[in-house]
PDB file of N, CA and C in Angstrom:
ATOM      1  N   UNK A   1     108.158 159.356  14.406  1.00  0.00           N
ATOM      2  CA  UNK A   1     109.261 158.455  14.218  1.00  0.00           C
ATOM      3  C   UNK A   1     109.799 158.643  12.802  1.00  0.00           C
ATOM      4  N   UNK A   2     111.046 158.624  12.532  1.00  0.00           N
ATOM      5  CA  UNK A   2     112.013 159.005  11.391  1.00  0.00           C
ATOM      6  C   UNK A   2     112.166 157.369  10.932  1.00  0.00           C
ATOM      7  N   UNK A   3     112.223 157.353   9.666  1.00  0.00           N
ATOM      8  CA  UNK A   3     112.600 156.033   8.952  1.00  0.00           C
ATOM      9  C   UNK A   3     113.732 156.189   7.658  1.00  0.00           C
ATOM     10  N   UNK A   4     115.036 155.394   8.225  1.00  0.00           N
ATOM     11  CA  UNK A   4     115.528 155.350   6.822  1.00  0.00           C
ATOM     12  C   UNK A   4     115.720 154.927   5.999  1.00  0.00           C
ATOM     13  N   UNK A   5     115.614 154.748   4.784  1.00  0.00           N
ATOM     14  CA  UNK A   5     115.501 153.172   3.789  1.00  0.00           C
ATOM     15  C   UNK A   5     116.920 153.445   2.939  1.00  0.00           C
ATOM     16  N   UNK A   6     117.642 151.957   3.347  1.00  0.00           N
ATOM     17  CA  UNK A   6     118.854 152.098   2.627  1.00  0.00           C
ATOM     18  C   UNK A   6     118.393 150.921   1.594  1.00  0.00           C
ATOM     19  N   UNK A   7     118.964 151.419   0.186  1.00  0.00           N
ATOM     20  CA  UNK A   7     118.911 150.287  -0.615  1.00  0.00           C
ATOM     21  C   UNK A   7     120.315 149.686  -1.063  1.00  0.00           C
ATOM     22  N   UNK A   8     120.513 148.645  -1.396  1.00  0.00           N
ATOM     23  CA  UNK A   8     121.907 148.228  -2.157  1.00  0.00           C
ATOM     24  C   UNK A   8     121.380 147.423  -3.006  1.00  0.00           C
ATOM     25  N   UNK A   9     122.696 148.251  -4.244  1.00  0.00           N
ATOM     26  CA  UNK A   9     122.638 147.320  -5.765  1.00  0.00           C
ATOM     27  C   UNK A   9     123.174 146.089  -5.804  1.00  0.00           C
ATOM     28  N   UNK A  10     122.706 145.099  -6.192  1.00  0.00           N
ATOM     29  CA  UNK A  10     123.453 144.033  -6.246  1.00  0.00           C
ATOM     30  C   UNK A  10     123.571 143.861  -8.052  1.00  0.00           C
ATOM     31  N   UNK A  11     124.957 143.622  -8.147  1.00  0.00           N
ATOM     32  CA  UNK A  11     125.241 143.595  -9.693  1.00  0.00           C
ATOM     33  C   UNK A  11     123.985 143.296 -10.549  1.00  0.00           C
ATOM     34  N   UNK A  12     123.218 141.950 -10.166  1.00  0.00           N
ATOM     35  CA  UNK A  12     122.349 141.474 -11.452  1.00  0.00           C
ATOM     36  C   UNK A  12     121.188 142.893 -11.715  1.00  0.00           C
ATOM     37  N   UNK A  13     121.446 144.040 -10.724  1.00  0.00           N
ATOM     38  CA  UNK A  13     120.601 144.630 -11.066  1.00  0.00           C
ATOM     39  C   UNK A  13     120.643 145.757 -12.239  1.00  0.00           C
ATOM     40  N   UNK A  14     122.140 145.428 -12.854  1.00  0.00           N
ATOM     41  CA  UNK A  14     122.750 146.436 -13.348  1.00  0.00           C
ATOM     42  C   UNK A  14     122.122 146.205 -15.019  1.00  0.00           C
ATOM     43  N   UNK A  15     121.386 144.766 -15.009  1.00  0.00           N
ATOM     44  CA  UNK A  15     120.907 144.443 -16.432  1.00  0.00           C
ATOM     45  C   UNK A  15     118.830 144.404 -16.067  1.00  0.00           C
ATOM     46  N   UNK A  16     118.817 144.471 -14.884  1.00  0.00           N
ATOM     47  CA  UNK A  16     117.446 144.081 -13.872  1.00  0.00           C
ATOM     48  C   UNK A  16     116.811 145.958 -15.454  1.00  0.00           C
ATOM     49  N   UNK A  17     115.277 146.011 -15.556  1.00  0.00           N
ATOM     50  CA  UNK A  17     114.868 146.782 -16.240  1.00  0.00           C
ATOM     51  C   UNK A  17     114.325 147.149 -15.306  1.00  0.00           C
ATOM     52  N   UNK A  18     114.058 148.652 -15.187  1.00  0.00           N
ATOM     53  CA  UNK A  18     113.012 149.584 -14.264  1.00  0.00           C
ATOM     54  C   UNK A  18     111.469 148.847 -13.883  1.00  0.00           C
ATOM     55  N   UNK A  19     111.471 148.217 -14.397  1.00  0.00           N
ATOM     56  CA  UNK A  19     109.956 147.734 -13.546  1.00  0.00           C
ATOM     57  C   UNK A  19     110.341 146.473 -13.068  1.00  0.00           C
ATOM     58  N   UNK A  20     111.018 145.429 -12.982  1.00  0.00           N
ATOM     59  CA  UNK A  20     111.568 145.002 -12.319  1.00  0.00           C
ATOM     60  C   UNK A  20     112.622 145.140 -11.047  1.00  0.00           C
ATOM     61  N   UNK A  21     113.102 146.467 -11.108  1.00  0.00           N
ATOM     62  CA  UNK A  21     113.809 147.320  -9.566  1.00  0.00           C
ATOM     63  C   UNK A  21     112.694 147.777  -9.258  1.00  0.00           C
ATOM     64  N   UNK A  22     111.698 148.389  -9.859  1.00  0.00           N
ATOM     65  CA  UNK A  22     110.361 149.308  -8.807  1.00  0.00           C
ATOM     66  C   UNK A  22     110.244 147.972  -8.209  1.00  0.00           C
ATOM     67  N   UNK A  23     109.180 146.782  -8.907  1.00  0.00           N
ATOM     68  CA  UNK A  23     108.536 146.173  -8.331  1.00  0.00           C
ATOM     69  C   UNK A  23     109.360 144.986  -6.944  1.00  0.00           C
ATOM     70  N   UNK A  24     110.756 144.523  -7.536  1.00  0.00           N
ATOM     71  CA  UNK A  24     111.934 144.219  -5.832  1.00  0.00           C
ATOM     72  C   UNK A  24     111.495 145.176  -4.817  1.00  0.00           C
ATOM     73  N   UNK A  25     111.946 146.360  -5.445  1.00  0.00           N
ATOM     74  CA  UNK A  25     111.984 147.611  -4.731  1.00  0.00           C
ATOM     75  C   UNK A  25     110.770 147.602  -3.380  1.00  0.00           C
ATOM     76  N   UNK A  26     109.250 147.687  -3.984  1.00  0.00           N
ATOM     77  CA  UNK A  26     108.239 147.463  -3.579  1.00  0.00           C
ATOM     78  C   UNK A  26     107.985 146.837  -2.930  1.00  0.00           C
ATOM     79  N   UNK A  27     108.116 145.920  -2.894  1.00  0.00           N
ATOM     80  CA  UNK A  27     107.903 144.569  -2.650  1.00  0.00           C
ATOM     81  C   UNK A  27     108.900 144.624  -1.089  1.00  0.00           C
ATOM     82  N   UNK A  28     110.102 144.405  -1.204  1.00  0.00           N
ATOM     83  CA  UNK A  28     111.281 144.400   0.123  1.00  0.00           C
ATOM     84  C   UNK A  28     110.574 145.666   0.959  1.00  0.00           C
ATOM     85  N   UNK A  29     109.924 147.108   0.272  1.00  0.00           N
ATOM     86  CA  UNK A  29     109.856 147.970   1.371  1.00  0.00           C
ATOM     87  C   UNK A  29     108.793 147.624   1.597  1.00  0.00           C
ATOM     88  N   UNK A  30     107.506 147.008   1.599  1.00  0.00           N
ATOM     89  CA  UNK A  30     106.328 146.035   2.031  1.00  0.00           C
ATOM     90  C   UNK A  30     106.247 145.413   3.098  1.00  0.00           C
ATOM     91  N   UNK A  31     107.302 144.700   2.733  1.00  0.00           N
ATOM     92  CA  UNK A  31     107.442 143.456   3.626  1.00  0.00           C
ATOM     93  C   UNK A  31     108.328 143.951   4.661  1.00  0.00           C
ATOM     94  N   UNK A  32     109.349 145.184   4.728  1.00  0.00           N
ATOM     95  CA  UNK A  32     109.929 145.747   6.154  1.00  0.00           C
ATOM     96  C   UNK A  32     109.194 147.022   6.622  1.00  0.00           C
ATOM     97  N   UNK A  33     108.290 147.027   6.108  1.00  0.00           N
ATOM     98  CA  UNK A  33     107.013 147.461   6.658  1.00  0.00           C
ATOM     99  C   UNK A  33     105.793 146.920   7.471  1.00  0.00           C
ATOM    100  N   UNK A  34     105.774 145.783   7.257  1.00  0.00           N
ATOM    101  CA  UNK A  34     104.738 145.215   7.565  1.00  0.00           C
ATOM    102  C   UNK A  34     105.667 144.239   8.824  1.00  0.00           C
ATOM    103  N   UNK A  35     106.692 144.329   8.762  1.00  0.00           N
ATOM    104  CA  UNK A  35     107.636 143.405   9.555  1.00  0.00           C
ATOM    105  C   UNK A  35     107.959 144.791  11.194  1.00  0.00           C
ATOM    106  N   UNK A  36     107.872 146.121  10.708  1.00  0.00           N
ATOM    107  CA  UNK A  36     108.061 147.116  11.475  1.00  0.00           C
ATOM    108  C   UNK A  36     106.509 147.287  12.459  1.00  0.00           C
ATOM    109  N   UNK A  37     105.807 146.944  11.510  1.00  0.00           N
ATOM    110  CA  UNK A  37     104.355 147.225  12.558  1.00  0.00           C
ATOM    111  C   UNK A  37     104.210 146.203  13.109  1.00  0.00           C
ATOM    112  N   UNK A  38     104.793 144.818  13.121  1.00  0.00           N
ATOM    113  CA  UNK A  38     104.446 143.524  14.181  1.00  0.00           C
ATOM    114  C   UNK A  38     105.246 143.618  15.044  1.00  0.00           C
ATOM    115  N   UNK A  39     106.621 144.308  14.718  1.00  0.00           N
ATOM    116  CA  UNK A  39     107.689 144.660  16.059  1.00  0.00           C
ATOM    117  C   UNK A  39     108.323 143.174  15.788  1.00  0.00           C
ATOM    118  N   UNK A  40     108.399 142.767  14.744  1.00  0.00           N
ATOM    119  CA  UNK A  40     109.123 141.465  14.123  1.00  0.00           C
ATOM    120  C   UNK A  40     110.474 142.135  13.330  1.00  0.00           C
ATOM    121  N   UNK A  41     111.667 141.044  13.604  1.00  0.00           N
ATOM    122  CA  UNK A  41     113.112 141.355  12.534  1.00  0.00           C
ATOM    123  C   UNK A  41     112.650 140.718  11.071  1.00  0.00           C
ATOM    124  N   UNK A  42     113.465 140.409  10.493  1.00  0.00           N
ATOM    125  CA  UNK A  42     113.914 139.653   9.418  1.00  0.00           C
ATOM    126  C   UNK A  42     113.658 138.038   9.566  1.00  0.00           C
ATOM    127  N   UNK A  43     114.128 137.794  10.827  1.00  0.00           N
ATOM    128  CA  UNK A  43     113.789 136.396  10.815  1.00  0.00           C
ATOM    129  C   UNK A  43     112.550 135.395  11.608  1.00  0.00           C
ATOM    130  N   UNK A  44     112.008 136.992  11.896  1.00  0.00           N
ATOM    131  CA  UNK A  44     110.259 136.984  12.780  1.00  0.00           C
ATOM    132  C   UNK A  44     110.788 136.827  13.999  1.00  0.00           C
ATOM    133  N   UNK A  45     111.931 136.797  14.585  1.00  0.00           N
ATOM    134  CA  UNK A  45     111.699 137.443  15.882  1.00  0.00           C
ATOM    135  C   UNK A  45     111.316 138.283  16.702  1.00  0.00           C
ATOM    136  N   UNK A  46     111.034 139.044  17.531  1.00  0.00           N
ATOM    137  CA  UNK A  46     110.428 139.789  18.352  1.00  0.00           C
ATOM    138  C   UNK A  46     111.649 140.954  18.857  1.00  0.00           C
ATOM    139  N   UNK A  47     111.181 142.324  18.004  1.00  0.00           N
ATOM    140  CA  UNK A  47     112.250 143.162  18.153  1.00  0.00           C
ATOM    141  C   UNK A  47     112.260 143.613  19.784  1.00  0.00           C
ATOM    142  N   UNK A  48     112.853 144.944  19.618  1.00  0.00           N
ATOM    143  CA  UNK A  48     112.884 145.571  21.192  1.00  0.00           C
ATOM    144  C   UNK A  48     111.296 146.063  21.233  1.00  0.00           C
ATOM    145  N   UNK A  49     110.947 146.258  22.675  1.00  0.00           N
ATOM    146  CA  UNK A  49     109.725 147.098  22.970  1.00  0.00           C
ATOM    147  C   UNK A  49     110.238 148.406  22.538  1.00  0.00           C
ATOM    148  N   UNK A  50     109.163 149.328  21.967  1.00  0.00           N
ATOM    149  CA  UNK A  50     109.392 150.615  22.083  1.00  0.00           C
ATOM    150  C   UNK A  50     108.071 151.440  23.053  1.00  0.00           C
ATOM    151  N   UNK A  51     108.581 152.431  23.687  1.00  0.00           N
ATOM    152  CA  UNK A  51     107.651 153.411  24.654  1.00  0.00           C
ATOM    153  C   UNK A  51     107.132 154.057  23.910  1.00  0.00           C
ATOM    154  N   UNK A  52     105.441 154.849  24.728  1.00  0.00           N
ATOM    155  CA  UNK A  52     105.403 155.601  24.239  1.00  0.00           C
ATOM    156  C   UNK A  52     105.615 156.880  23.239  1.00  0.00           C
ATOM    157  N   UNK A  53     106.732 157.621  23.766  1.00  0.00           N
ATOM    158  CA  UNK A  53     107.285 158.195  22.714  1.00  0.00           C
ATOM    159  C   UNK A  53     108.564 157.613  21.658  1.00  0.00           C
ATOM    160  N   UNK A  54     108.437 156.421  21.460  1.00  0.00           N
ATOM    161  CA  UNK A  54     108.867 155.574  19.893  1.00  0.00           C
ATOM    162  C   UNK A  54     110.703 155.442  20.575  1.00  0.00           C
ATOM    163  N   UNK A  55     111.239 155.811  21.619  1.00  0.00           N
ATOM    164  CA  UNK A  55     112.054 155.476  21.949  1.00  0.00           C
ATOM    165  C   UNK A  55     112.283 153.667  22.556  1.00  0.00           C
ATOM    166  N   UNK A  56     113.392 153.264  22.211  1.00  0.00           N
ATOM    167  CA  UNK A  56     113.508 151.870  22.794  1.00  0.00           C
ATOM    168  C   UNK A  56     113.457 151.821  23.732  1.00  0.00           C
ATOM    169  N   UNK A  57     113.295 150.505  24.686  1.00  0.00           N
ATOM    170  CA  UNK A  57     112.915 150.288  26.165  1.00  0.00           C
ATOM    171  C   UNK A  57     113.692 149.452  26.630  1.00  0.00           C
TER     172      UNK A  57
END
């Protein structure tokens, strides 16, 4: 399975210091990670089934 991670700047990040974007950074791809292996959205609902071969159902 292919994954793509889009990020967007939001202005305050334009003063935000590098370890403060890693650690957002980190942190958001964590948590839509951990939201991808329960088969949960954003708002903990219950995504689509996927088949065997990682296609939707």
């Amino acid at each position: 399975m292919g994954l793509d991670v889009v990020v967007r700047a939001l202005p305050a990040s334009s003063t935000a210091s590098w370890d403060d974007l890693s650690a957002d950074y980190e942190s958001a791809l964590g948590a839509a990670l951990r939201r991808l292996e329960r088969g949960t959205g954003p708002d903990g609902a219950a995504g689509r089934e996927r088949t065997a071969d990682g296609s939707g159902g």
